[in-house]
Protein backbone atom coordinates (compact mmCIF):
# COMPACT_ATOMS: atom_id res chain seq x y z
CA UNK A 1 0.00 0.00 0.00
CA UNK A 2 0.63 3.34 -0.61
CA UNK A 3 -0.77 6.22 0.84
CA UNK A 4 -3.19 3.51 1.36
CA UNK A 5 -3.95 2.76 -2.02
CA UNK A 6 -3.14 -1.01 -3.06
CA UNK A 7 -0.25 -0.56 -5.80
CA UNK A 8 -0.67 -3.29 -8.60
CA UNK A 9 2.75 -4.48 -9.52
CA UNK A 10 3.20 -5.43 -13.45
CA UNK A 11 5.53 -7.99 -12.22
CA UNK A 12 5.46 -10.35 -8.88
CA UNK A 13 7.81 -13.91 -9.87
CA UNK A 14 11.35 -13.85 -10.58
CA UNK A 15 10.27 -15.77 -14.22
CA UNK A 16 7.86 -12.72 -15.12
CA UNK A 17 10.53 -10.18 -14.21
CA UNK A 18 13.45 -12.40 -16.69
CA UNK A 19 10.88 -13.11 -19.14
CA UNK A 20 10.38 -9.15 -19.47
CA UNK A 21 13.82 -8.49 -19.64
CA UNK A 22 14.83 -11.37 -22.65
CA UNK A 23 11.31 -9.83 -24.60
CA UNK A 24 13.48 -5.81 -23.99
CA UNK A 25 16.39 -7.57 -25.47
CA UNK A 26 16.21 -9.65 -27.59
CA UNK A 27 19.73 -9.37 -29.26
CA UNK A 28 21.32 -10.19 -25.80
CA UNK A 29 22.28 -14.59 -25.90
CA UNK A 30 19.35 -16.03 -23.61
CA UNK A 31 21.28 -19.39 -23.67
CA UNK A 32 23.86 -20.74 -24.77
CA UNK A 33 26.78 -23.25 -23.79
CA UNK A 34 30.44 -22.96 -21.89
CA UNK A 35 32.93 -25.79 -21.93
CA UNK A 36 33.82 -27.31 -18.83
CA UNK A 37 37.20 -28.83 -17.81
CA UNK A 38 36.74 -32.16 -19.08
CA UNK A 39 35.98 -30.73 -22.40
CA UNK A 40 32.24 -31.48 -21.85
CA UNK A 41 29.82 -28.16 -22.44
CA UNK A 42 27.31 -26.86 -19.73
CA UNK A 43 24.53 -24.33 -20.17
CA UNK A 44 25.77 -20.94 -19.55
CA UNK A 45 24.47 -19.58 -16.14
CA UNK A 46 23.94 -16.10 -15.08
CA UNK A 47 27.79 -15.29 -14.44
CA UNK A 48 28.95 -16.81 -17.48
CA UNK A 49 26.78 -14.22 -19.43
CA UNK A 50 28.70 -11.17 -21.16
CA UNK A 51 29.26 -7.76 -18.98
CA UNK A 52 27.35 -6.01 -21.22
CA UNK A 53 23.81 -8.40 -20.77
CA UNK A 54 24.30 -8.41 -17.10
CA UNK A 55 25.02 -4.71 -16.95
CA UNK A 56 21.59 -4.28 -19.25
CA UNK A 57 19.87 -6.70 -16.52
CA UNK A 58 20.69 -4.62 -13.53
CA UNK A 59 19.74 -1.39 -15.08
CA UNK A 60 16.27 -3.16 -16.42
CA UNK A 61 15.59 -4.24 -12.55
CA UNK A 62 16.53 -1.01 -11.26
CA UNK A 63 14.05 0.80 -13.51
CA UNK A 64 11.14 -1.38 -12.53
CA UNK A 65 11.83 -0.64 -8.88
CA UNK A 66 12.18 3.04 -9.08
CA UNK A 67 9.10 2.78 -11.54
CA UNK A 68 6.82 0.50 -8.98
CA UNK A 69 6.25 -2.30 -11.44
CA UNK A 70 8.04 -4.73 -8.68
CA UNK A 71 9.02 -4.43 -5.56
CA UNK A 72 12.06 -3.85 -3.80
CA UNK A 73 12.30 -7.31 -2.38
CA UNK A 74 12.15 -8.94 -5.64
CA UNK A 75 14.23 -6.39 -7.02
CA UNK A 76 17.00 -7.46 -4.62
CA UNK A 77 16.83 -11.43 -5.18
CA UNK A 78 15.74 -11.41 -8.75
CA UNK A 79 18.58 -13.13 -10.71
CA UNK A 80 19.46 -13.47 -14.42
């Protein structure tokens, strides 16, 4: 609530929130694959992304808290 109105968030799961962000950009590499020591491959996780998509990702969360569309917990656990 605020100023005891009931604020409608666009976005309430950690999915919704990524999902929004991969639909903003969708030139940034969702997935893709990272060799492993024994010359296997893995999926890429979120620190194995480039600077430049997690960079985009921080500023994309930090504009839908400062906006309202999520809250400020989710804003500080959401992950890539």
């Amino acid at each position: 609530m605020v100023g005891g109105a009931v604020v409608k968030r666009a976005y309430t799961t950690q999915a919704q929130v990524r999902a929004a962000f991969w639909d903003a950009h969708p030139k940034a590499l969702r997935t893709f694959s990272v060799p492993t020591k024994g010359g296997r491959r893995r999926v890429a996780r979120q620190n194995d992304q480039p600077a430049d998509t997690r960079v985009a990702f921080v500023g994309f969360i930090d504009h839908l808290d400062r906006s309202g569309q999520i809250s400020t917990q989710l804003a500080a656990c959401v992950t890539l």
